[in-house]
C-alpha atoms as a PDB file:
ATOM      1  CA  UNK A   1       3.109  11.339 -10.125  1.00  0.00           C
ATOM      2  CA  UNK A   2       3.625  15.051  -9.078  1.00  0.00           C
ATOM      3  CA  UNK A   3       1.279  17.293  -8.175  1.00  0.00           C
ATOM      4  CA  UNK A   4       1.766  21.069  -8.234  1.00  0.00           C
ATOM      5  CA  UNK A   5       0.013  22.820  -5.660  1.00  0.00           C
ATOM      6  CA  UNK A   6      -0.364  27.112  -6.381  1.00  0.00           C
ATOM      7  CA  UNK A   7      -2.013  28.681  -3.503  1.00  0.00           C
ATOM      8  CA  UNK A   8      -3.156  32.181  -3.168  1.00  0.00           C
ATOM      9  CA  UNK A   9      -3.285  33.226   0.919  1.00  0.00           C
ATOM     10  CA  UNK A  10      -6.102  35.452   1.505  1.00  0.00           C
ATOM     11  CA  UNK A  11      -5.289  39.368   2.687  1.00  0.00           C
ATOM     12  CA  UNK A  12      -7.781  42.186   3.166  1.00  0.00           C
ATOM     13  CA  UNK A  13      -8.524  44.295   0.174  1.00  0.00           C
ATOM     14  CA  UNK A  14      -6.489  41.847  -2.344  1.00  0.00           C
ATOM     15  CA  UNK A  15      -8.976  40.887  -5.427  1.00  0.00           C
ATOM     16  CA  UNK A  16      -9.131  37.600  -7.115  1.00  0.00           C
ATOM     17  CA  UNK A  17     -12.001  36.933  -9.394  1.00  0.00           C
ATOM     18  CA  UNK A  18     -13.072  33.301  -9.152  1.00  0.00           C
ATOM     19  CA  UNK A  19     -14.877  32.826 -12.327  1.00  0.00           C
ATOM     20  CA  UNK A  20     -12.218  34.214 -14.643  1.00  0.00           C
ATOM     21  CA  UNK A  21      -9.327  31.760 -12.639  1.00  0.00           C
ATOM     22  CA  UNK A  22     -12.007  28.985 -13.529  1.00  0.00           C
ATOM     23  CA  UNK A  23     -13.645  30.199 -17.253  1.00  0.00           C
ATOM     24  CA  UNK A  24     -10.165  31.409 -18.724  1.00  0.00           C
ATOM     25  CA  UNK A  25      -7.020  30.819 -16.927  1.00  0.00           C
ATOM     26  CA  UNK A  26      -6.901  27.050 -15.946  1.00  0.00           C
ATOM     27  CA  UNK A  27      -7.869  26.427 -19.323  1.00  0.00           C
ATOM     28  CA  UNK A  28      -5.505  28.379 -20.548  1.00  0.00           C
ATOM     29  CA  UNK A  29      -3.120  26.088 -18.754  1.00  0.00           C
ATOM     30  CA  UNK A  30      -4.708  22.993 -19.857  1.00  0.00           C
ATOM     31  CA  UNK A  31      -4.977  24.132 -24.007  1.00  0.00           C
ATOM     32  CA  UNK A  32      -0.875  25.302 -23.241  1.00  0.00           C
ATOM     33  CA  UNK A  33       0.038  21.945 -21.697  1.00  0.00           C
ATOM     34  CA  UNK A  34      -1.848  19.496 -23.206  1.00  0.00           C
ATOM     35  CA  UNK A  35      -2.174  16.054 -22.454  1.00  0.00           C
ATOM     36  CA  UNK A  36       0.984  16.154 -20.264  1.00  0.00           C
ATOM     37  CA  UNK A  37      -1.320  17.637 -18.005  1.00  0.00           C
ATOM     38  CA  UNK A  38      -3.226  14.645 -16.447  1.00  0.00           C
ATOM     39  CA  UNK A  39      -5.764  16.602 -14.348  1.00  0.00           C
ATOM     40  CA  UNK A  40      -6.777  19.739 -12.763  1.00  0.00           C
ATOM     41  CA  UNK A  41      -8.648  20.702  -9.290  1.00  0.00           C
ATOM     42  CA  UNK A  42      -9.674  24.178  -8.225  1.00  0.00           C
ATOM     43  CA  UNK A  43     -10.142  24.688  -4.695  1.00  0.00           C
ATOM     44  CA  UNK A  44     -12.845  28.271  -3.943  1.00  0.00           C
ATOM     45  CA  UNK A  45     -11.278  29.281   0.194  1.00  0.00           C
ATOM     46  CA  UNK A  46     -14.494  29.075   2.144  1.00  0.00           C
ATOM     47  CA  UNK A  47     -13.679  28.987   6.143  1.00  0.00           C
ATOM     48  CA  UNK A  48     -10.823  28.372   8.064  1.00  0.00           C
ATOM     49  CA  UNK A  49     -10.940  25.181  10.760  1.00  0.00           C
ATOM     50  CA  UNK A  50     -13.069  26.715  12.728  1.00  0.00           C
ATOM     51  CA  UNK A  51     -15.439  27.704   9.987  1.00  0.00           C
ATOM     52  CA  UNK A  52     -14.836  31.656  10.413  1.00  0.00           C
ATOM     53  CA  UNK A  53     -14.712  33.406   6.959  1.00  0.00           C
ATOM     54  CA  UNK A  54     -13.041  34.175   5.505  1.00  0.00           C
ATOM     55  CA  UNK A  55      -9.983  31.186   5.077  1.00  0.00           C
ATOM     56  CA  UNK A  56      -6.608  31.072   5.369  1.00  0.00           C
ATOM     57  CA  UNK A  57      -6.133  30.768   1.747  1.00  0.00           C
ATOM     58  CA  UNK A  58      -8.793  32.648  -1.016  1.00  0.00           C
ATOM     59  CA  UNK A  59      -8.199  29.747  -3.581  1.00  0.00           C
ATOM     60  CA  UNK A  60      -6.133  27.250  -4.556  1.00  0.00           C
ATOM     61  CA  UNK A  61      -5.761  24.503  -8.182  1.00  0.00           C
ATOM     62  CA  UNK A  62      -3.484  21.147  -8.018  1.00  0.00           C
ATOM     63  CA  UNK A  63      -2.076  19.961 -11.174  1.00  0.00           C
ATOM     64  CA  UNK A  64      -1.244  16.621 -11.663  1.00  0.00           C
ATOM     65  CA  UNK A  65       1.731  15.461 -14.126  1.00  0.00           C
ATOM     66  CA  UNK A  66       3.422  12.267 -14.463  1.00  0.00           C
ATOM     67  CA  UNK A  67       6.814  13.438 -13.746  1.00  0.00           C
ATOM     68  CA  UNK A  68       8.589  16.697 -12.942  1.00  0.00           C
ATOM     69  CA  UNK A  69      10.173  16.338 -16.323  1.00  0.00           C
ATOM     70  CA  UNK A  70       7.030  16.132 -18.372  1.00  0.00           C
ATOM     71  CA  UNK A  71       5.906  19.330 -15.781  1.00  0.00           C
ATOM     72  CA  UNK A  72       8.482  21.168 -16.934  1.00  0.00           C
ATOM     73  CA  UNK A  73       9.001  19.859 -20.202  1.00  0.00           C
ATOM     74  CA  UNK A  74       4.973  20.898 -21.109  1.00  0.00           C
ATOM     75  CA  UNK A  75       4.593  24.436 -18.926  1.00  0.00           C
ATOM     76  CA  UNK A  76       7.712  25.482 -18.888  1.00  0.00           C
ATOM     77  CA  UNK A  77       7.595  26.686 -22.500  1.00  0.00           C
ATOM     78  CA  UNK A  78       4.231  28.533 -21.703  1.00  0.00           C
ATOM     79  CA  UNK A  79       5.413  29.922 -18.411  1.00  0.00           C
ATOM     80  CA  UNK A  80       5.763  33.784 -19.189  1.00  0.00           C
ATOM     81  CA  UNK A  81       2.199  33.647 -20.851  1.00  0.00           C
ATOM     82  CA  UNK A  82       0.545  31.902 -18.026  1.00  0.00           C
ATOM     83  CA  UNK A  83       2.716  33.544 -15.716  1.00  0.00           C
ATOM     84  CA  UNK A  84       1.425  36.919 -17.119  1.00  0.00           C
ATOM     85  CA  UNK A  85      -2.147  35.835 -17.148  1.00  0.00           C
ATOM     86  CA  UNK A  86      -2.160  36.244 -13.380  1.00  0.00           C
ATOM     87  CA  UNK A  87      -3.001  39.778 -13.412  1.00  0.00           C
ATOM     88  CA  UNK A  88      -6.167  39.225 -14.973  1.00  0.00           C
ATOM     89  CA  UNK A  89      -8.054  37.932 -12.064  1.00  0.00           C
ATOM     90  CA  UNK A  90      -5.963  38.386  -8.988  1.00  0.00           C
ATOM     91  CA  UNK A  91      -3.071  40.681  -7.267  1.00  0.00           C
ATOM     92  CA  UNK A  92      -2.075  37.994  -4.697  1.00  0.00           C
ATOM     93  CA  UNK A  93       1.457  36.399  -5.314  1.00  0.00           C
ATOM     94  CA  UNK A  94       0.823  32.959  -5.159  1.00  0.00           C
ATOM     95  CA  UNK A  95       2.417  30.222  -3.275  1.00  0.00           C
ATOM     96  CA  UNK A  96       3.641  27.136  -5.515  1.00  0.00           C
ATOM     97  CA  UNK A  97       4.934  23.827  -3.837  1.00  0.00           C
ATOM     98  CA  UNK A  98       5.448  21.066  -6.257  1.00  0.00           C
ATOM     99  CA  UNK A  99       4.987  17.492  -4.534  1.00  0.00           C
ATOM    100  CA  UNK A 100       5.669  13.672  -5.030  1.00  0.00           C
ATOM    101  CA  UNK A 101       1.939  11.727  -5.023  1.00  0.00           C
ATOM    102  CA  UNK A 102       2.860   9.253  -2.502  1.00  0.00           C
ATOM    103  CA  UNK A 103      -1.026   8.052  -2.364  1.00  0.00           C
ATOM    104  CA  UNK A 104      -3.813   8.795  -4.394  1.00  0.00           C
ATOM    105  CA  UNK A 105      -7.363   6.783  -3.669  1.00  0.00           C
ATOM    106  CA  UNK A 106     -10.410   8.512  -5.880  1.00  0.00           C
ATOM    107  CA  UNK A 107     -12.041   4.894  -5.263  1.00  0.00           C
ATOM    108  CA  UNK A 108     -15.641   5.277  -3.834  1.00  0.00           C
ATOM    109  CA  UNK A 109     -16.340   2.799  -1.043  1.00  0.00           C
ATOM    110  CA  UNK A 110     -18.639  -0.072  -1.277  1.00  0.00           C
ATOM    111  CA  UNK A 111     -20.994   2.268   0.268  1.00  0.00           C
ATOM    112  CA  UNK A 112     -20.600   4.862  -2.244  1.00  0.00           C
ATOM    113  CA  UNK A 113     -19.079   7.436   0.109  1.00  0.00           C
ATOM    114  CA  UNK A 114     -15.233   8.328  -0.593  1.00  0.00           C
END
C-alpha cells in the first residue's frame, strides 16, 4: 500500500479555504479516481508541538492506493484538472511525498481506545 501525503506549509497572508478543499476538491479526486482510490484523510493544521497557533503546516489529506501503479494509473489521467483545481481554495504550493505503508493498525483496543 502507498500512501500519498500533499501538505500545504502555513505562511502569513497565504489563503486556503478549508471547506471548499473538503466540500469540492477531495471529492473531486475521489469521483476522478475511483475505486483505485482506497481512502482519503484530511488533516485541518491546528498548533504546532508546543500548541502555539498557528502550525507548521495549514492542512494536509493522505491518499491511500494499492500500488504506485494503480496511483498513477487512476490520477494520473486527471492530473491537469485536479492539478488546476488548486487555485480554487488555496495559493500555497503544496508539498507531495508519496510513501510505502510499512504499518497500518486502525484496530481499536480491547478497551476501545486506538
Amino acid at each position: 500500500m502507498i500512501k500519498v501525503s500533499v501538505i500545504y506549509p502555513y505562511a502569513p497572508g497565504t489563503r486556503f479555504d478549508h471547506e471548499y478543499y473538503r466540500a469540492k476538491h477531495l471529492p473531486l479526486i475521489k469521483t476522478r479516481t475511483g475505486d483505485a482510490l482506497k481512502y482519503y484523510t484530511i488533516d485541518k493544521g491546528l498548533a504546532d508541538r508546543n500548541g502555539n497557533s498557528p502550525g507548521a503546516y495549514v492542512a494536509m489529506c493522505h491518499l491511500l492506493w494499492d500500488s504506485l501503479a494503480a496511483y498513477k494509473s487512476a490520477f494520473g489521467p486527471h492530473a491537469r484538472q485536479i492539478d488546476a483545481d488548486i487555485r480554487n481554495f488555496t495559493d500555497i504550493t503544496p508539498i507531495i511525498q508519496i510513501s510505502e505503508v510499512v504499518v497500518e493498525n486502525s484496530a481499536r483496543s480491547a478497551a476501545g481506545s486506538l
